[in-house]
Each structure stands twice: as structure tokens, then as C-alpha cells.
C-alpha atoms as a PDB file:
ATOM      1  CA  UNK A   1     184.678  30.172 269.019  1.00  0.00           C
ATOM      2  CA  UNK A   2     184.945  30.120 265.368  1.00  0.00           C
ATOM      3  CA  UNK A   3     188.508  31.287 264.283  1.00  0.00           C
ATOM      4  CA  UNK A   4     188.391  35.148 262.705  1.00  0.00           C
ATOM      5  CA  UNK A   5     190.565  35.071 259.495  1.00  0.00           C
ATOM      6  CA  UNK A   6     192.756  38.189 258.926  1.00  0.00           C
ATOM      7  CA  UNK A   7     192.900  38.471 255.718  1.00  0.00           C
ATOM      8  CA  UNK A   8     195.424  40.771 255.092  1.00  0.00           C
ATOM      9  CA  UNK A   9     198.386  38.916 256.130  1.00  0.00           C
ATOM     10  CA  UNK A  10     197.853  36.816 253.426  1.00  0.00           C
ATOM     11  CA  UNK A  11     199.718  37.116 250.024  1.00  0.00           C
ATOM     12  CA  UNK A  12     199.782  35.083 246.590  1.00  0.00           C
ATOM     13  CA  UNK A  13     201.349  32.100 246.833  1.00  0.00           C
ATOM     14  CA  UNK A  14     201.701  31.654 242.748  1.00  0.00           C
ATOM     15  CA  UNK A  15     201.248  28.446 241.173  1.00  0.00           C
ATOM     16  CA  UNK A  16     201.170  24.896 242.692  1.00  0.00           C
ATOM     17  CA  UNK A  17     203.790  22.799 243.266  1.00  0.00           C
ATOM     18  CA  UNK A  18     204.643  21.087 240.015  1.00  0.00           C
ATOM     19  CA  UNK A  19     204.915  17.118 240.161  1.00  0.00           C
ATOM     20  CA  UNK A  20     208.647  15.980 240.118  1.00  0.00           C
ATOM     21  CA  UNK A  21     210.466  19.411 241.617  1.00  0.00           C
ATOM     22  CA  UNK A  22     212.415  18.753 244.699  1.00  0.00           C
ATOM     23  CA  UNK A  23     212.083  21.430 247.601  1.00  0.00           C
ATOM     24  CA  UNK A  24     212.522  22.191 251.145  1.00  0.00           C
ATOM     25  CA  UNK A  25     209.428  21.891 253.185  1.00  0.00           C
ATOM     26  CA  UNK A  26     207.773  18.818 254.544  1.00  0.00           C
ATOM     27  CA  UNK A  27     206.224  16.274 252.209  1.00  0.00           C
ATOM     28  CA  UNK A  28     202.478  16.726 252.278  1.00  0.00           C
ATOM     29  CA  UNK A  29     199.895  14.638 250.917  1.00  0.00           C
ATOM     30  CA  UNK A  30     197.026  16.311 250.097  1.00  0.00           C
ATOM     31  CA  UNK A  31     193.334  14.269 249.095  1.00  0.00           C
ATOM     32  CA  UNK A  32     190.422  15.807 247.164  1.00  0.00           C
ATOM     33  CA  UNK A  33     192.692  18.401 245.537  1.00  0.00           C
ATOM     34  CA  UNK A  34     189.708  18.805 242.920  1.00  0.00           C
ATOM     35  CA  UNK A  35     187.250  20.345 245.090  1.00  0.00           C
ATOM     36  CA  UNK A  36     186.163  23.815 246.366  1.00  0.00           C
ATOM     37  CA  UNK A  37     188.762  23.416 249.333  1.00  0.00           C
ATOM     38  CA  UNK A  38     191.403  21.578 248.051  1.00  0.00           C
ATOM     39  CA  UNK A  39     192.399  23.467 244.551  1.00  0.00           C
ATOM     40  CA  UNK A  40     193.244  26.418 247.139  1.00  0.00           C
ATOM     41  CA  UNK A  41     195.360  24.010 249.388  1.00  0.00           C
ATOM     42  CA  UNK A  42     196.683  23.098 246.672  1.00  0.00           C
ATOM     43  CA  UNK A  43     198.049  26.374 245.347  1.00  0.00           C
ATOM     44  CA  UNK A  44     198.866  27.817 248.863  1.00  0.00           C
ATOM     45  CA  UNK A  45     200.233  24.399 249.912  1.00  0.00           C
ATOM     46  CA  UNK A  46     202.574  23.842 246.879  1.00  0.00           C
ATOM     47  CA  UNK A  47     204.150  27.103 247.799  1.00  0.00           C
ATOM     48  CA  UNK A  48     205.287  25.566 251.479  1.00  0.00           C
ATOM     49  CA  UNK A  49     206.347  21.784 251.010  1.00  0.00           C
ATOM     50  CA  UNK A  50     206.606  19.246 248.538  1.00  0.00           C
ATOM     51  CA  UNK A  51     203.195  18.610 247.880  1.00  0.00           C
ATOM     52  CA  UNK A  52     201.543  15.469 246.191  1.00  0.00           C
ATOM     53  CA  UNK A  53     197.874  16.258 245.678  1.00  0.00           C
ATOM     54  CA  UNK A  54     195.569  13.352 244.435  1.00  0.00           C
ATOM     55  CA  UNK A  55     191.814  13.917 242.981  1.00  0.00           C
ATOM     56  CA  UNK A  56     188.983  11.335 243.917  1.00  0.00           C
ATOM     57  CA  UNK A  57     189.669   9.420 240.572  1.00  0.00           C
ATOM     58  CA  UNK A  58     193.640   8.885 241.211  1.00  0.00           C
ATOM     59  CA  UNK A  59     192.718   7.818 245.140  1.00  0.00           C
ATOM     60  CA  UNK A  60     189.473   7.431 246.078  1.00  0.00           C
ATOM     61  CA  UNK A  61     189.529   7.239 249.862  1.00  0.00           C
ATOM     62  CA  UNK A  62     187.342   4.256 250.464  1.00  0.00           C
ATOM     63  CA  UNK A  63     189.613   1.927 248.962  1.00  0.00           C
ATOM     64  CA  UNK A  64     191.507   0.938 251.969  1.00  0.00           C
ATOM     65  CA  UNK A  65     194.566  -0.985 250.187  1.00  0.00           C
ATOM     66  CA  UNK A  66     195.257   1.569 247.932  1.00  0.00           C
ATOM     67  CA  UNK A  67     195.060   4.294 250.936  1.00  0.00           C
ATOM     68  CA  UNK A  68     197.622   2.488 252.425  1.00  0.00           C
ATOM     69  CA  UNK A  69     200.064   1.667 249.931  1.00  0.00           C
ATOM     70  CA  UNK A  70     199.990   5.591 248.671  1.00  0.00           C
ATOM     71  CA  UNK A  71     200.842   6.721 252.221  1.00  0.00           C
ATOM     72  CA  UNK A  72     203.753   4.066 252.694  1.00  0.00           C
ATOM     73  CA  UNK A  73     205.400   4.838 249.167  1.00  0.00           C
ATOM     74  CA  UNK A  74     205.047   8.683 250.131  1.00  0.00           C
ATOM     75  CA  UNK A  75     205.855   8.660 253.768  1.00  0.00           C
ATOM     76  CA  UNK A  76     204.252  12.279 253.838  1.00  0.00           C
ATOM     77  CA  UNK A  77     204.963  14.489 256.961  1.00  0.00           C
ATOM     78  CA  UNK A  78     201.217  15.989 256.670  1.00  0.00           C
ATOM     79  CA  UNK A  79     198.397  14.232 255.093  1.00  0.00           C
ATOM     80  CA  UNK A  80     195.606  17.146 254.416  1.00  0.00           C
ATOM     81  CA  UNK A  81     192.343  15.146 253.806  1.00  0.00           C
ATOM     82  CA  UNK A  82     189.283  17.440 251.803  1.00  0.00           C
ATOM     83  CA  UNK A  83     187.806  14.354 250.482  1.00  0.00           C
ATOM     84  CA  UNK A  84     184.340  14.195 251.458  1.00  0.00           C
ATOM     85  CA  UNK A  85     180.769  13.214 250.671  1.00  0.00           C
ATOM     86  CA  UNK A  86     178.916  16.753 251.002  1.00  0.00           C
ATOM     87  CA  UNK A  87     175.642  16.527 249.352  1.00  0.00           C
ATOM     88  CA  UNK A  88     173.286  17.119 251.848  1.00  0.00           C
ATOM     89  CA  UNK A  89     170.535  15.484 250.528  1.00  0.00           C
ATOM     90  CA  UNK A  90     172.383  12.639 248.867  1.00  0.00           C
ATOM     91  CA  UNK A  91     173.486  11.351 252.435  1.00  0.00           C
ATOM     92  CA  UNK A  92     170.035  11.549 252.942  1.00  0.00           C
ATOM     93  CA  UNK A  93     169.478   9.056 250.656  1.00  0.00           C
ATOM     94  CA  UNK A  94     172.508   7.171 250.594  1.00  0.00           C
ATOM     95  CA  UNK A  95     173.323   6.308 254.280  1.00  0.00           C
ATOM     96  CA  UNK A  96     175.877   3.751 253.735  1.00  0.00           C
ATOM     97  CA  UNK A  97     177.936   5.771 251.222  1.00  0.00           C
ATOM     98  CA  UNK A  98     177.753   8.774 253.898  1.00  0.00           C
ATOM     99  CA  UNK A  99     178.945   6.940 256.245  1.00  0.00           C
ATOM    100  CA  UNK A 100     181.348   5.088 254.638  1.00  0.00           C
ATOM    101  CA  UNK A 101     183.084   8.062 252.467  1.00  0.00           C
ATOM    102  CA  UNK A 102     182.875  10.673 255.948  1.00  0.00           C
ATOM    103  CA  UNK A 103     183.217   8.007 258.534  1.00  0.00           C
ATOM    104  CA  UNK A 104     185.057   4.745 258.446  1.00  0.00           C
ATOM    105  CA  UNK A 105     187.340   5.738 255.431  1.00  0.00           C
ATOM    106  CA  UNK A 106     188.492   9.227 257.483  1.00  0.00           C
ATOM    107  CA  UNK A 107     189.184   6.587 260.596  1.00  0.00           C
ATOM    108  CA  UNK A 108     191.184   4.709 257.856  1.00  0.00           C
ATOM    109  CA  UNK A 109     193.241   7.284 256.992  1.00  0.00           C
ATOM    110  CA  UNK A 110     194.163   8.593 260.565  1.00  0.00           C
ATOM    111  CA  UNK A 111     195.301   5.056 261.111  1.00  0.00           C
ATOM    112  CA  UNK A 112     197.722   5.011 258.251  1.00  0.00           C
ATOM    113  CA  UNK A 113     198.827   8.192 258.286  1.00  0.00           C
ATOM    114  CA  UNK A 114     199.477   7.465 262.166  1.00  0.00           C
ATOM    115  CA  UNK A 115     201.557   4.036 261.057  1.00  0.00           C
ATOM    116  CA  UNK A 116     203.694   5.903 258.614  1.00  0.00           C
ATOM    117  CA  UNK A 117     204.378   9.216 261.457  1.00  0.00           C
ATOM    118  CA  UNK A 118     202.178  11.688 259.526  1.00  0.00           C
ATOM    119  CA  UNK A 119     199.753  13.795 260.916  1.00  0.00           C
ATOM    120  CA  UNK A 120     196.014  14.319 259.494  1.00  0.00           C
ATOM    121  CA  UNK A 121     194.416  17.065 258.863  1.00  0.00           C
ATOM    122  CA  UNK A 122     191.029  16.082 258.518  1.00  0.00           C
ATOM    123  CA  UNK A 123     188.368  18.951 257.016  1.00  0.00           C
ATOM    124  CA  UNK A 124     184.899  18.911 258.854  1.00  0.00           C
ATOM    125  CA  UNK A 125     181.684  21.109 259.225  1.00  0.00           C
ATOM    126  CA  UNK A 126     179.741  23.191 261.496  1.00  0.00           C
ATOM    127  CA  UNK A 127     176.844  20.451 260.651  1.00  0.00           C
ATOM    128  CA  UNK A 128     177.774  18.869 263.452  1.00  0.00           C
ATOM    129  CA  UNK A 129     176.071  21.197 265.298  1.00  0.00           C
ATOM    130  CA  UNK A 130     171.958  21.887 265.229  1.00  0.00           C
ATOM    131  CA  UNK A 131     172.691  25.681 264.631  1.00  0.00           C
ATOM    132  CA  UNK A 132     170.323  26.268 267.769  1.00  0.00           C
ATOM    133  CA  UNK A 133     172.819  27.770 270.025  1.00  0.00           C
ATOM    134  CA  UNK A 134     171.080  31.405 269.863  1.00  0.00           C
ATOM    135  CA  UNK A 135     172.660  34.263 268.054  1.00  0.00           C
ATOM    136  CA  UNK A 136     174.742  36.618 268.287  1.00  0.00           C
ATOM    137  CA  UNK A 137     176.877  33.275 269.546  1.00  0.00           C
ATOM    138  CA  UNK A 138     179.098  30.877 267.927  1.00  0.00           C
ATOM    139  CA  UNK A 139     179.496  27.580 268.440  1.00  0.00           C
ATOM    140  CA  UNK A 140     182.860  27.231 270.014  1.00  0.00           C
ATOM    141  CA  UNK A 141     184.996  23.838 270.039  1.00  0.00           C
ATOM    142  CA  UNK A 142     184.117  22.759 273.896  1.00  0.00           C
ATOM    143  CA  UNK A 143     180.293  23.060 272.330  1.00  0.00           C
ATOM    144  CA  UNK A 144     178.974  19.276 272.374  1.00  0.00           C
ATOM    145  CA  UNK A 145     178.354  18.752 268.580  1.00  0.00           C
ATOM    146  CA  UNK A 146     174.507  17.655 268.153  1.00  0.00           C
ATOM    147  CA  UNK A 147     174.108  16.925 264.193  1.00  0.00           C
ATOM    148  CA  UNK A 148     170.538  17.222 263.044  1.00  0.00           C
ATOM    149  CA  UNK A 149     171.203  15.141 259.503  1.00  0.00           C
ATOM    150  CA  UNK A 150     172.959  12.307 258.110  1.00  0.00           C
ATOM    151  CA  UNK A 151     175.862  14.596 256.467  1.00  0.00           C
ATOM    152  CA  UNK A 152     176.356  15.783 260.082  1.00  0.00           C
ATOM    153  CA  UNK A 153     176.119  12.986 262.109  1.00  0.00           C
ATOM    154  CA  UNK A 154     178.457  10.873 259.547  1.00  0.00           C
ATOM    155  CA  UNK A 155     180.992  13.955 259.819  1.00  0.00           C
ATOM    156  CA  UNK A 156     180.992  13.766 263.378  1.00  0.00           C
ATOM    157  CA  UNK A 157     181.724  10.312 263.236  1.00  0.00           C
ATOM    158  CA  UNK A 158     185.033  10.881 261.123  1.00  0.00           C
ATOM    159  CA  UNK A 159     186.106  13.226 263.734  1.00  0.00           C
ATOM    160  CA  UNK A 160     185.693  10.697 266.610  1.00  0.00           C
ATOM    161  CA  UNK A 161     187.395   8.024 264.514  1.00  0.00           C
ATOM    162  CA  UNK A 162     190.353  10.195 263.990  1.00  0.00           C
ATOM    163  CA  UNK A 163     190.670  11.151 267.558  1.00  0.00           C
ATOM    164  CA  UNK A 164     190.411   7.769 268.630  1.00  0.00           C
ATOM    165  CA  UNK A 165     193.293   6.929 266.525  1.00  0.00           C
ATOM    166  CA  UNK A 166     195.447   9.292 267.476  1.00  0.00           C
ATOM    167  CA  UNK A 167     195.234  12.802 269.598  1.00  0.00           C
ATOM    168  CA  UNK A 168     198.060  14.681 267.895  1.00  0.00           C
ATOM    169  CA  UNK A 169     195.808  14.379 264.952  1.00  0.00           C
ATOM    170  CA  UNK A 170     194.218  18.000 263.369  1.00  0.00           C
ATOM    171  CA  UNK A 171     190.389  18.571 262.703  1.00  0.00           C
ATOM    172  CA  UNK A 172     189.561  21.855 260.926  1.00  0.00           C
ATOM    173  CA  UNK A 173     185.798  22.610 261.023  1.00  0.00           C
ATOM    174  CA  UNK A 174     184.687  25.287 258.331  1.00  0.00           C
ATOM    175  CA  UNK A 175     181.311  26.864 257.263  1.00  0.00           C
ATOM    176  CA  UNK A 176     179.765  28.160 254.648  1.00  0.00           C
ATOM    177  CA  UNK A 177     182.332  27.952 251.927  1.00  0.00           C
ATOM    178  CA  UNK A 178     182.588  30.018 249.064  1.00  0.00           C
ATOM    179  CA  UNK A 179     185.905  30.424 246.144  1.00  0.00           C
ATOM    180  CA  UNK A 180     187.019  30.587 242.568  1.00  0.00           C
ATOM    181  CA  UNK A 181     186.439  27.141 241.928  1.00  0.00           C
ATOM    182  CA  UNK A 182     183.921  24.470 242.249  1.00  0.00           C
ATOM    183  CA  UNK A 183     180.713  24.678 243.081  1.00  0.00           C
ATOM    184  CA  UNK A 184     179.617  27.603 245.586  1.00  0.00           C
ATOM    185  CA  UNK A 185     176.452  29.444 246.947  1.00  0.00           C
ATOM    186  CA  UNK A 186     177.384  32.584 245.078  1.00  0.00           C
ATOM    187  CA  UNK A 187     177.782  30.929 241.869  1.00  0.00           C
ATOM    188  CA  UNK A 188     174.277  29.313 242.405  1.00  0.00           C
ATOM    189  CA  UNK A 189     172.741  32.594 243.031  1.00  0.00           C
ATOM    190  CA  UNK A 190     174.671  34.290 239.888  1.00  0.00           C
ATOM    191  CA  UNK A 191     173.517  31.663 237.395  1.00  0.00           C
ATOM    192  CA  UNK A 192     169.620  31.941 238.499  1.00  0.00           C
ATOM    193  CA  UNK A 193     169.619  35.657 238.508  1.00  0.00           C
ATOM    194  CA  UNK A 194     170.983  35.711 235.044  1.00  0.00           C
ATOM    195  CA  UNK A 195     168.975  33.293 234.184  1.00  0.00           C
ATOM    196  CA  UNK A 196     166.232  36.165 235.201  1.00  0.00           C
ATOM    197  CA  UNK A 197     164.660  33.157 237.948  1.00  0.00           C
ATOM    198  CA  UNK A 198     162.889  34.030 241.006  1.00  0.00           C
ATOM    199  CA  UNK A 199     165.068  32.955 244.076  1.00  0.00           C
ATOM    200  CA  UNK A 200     163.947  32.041 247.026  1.00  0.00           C
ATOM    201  CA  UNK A 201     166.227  31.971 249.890  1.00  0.00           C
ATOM    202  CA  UNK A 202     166.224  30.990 253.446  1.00  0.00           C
ATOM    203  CA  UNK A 203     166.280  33.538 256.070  1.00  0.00           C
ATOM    204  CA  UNK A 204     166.285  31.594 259.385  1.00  0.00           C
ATOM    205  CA  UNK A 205     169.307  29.990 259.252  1.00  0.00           C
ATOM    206  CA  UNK A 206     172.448  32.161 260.269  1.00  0.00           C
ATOM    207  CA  UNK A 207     176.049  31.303 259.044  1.00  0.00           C
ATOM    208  CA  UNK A 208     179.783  33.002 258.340  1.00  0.00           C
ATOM    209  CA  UNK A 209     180.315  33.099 254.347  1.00  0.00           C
ATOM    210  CA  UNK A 210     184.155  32.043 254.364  1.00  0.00           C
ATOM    211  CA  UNK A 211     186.303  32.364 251.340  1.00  0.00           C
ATOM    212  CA  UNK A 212     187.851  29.155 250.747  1.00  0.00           C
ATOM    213  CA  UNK A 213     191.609  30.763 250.117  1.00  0.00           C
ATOM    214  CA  UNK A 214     191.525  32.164 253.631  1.00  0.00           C
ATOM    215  CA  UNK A 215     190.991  28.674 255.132  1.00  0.00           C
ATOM    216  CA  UNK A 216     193.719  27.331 253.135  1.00  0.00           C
ATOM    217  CA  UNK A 217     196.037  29.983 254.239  1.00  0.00           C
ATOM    218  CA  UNK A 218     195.060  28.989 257.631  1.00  0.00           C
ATOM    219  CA  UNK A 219     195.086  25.592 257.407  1.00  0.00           C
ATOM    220  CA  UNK A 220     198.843  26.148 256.429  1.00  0.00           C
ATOM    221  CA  UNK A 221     199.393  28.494 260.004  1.00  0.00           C
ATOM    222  CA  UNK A 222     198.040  25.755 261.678  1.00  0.00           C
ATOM    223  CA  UNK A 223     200.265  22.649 260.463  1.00  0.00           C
ATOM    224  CA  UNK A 224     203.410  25.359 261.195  1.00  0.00           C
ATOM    225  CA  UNK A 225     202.426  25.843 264.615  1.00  0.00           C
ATOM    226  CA  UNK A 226     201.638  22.078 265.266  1.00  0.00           C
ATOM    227  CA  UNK A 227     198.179  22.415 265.869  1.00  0.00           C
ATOM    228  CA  UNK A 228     196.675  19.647 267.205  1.00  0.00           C
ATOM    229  CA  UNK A 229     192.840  18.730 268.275  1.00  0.00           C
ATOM    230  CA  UNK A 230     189.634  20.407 267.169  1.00  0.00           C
ATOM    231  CA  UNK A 231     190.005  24.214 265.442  1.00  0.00           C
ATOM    232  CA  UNK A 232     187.357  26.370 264.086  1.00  0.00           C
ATOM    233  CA  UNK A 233     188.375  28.292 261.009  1.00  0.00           C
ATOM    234  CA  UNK A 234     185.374  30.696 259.598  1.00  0.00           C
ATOM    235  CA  UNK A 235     185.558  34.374 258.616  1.00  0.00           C
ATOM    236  CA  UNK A 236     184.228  37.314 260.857  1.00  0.00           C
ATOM    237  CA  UNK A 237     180.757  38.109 261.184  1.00  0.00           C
ATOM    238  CA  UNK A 238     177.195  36.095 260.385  1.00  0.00           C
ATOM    239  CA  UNK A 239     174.267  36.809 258.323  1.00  0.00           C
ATOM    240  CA  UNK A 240     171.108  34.536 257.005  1.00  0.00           C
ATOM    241  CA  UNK A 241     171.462  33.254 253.254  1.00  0.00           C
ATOM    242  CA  UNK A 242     168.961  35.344 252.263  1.00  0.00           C
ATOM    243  CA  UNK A 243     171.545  38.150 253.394  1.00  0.00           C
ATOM    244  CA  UNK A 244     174.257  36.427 251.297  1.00  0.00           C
ATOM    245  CA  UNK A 245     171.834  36.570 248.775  1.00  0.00           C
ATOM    246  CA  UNK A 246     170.868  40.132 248.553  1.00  0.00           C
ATOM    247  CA  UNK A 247     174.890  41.228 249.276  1.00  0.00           C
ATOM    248  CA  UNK A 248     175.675  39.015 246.173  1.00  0.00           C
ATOM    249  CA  UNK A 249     173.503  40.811 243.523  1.00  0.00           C
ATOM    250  CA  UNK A 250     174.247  44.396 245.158  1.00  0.00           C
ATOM    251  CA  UNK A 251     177.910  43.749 244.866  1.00  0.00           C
ATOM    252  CA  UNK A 252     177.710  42.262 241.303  1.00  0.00           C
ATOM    253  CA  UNK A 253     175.228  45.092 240.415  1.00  0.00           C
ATOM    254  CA  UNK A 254     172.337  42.952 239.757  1.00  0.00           C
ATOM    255  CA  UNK A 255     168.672  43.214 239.509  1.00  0.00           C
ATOM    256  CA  UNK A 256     166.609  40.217 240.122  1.00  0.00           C
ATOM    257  CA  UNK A 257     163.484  38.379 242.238  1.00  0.00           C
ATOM    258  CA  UNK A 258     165.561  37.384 245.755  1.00  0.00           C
ATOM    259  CA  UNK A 259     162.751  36.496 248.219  1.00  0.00           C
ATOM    260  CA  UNK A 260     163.025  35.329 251.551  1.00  0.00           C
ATOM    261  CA  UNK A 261     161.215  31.912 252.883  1.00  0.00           C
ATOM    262  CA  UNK A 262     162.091  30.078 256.322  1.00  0.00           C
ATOM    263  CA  UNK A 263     163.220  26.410 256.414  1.00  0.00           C
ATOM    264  CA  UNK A 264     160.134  24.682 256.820  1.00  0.00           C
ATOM    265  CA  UNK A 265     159.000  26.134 253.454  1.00  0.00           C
ATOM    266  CA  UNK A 266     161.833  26.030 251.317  1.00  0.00           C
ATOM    267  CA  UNK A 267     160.881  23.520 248.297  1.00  0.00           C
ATOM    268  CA  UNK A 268     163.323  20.368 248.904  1.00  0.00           C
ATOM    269  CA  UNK A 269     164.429  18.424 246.047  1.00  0.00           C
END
């Protein structure tokens, strides 16, 4: 089943490992450090090993050659991978790129990283299930993953390139992400209610809203204990978005327009 976070083990970790400073702790390698995920494996990271962390612009994952040469300069115990393509609707409409960004350059990495003795950490989804498995039940890791969309299945194919590669390998699937930075659902919902928009929400869908700095924390547990395999890291408890929705403005103290809609309705862009 889908890890439960404790969250009060967990403790500030203070600022990220600065570029140059020599410390004990393994040599980690961390990819999309810009995004939702990565700026908090960044920070709670940095605090553990010598940490390199790259953005999409300084190493863009599908370029193969430069993929490789960055891992044999490094020779990184870990490489933590949160590069992804994660618009839903844009692999929709851009297959290839899907594909390409989720599934053959994630096999590319685990093959490097394998060549060099690190091991991946790849980050992955709950989309590769259908989220039909009926409630109050989570999908656990035995579950055969059945992806509905094009974001799923070219997630799913990441993780079976990276197994393939090599076992001793580390898949982290998440859900329903949420943080400081980057883009979030609860910042979406804060700008249109300030904005003084109507939202409409979907109430037939059924997730666990996980704060991003708790994954990262256990991310880190995992890589100590030599995790290997498939792991399911979400926080306790599920509700619809609409939920999410409504807990959002009560907890902010804000009036607005949240209505609920199912799926099939929702207005798609």
C-alpha cells in the first residue's frame, strides 16, 4: 500500500548544499532540482551528501551524450532523477516527447548510472494505475499498473526500462503533490478564489494530497536503508479534489464559488 509519512520525525534540514564544499556523505546527483519535487530534495538532500543538483537547462535528460559524460565526471553514489514530462494534457498531444522525456531517456539514465555503480532513484506516479481499484483501498505495489493516458502509460514505461536495466535500481511512486514551490493544486485554487472565479472541481476522483517535503525526507530514509524495487510514498488518508478544494479555502479563511462536477463534465482545455 501507499507508504504513510510520519511527519513528525522530520526536522529542518537548513539550506542546500552549496556548490564547491567538501563533506561526508555519498555523492548524489540529483536531476530536475527546479521543480515541485526536486527544490525539496534539494534542501533535505544537501544536508546528507555532497549533492550536485542540475535544472532541465544545465542537463536536459534527453540528450544522451551529455547524460553520460555528467555521470562519468561525477561518479555519483545516488543519482535522484525528478525530471519529468508531467503535463497531462501535453502528453496528450505530444506523444513522442512523452515518451521520449518519461520513457527511453529514464532507461538511459538507469543504464549509465548502472555503468558508473550508482543507483537511480527514479520518481513516478500513481497514473499508472486507472484509479478503479474501489475505495477505501489503495493501490499497493504488487497491484498490476493499468495507465488510462499517455502521461501514465509513458511513466510506466520508464519504470520497466529501469528495472530491466538493473533490479537494485529505486522507483518512488508519489501522488498528488503539493509544496512551497512550483506549481501546485493549492496554489491553483488560491489564485482563482482571489481572483473572486467560480471553481469547479472534480469530485469523483479520490487521491492522498502529499506535501512534497515529506517525500523528500523519505526519499532520503529510503536511499539509507538501501531500498531497492518499487515503493509507494503518499501521506495518510484520501479525499476527492473537490475535498482538497473546500479544506483549502476553510483553512486559508476564504470565501468563494467551489462547486463540484464529475470527470466526464469537467471543461478540458
Amino acid at each position: 500500500m501507499w507508504y504513510d509519512l510520519d511527519l513528525s520525525e522530520m526536522e529542518s534540514t537548513g539550506t542546500p548544499f552549496a556548490a564547491g564544499r567538501k563533506k561526508e556523505g555519498p555523492r548524489i546527483l540529483l536531476l530536475g532540482a527546479r521543480g515541485l519535487l526536486g527544490k525539496e530534495c534539494e534542501e533535505v538532500l544537501g544536508s546528507w551528501g555532497n549533492l550536485w543538483s542540475l535544472s532541465k537547462d544545465e542537463l536536459d535528460i534527453t540528450l544522451f551524450d551529455k547524460v553520460e559524460k555528467t555521470l562519468v565526471e561525477f561518479s555519483p553514489h545516488f543519482v535522484v532523477n525528478c525530471a519529468a514530462y508531467t503535463d497531462v494534457d501535453g502528453c496528450e498531444r505530444e506523444v513522442e516527447k512523452a515518451f521520449l522525456v518519461n520513457g527511453k531517456a529514464v532507461g538511459n539514465l538507469a543504464m549509465h548510472a548502472s555503468k558508473v555503480g550508482a543507483r537511480l532513484v527514479h520518481i513516478s506516479t500513481d497514473y499508472v494505475f486507472d484509479g478503479e481499484k474501489p475505495l477505501p483501498s489503495g493501490y499497493n505495489e504488487d497491484d498490476p499498473p493499468c495507465p488510462k493516458n499517455i502521461y501514465g502509460k509513458s511513466k510506466l514505461e520508464g519504470e520497466r526500462l529501469v528495472l530491466q536495466v538493473d533490479a537494485n535500481h529505486l522507483i518512488v511512486r508519489t501522488a498528488w503533490l503539493y509544496g512551497r514551490r512550483g506549481k501546485s493544486f493549492p496554489k491553483a485554487i488560491l489564485k482563482k478564489l482571489l481572483e473572486g472565479q467560480t471553481v469547479r472541481v472534480v469530485c469523483d476522483q479520490f487521491g492522498s494530497p502529499t506535501w512534497s517535503k515529506s517525500v523528500a525526507f523519505q526519499i532520503k530514509a529510503l536511499m539509507e536503508a538501501g531500498a531497492k524495487g518499487i515503493v509507494h510514498v503518499t501521506s495518510m488518508g484520501y479525499c476527492s479534489w473537490y475535498e482538497f478544494a473546500r479544506t483549502i479555502a476553510e483553512l486559508l479563511g476564504l470565501r468563494g464559488d467551489i462547486r463540484p462536477c464529475e470527470s466526464w463534465a469537467y471543461p478540458r482545455p
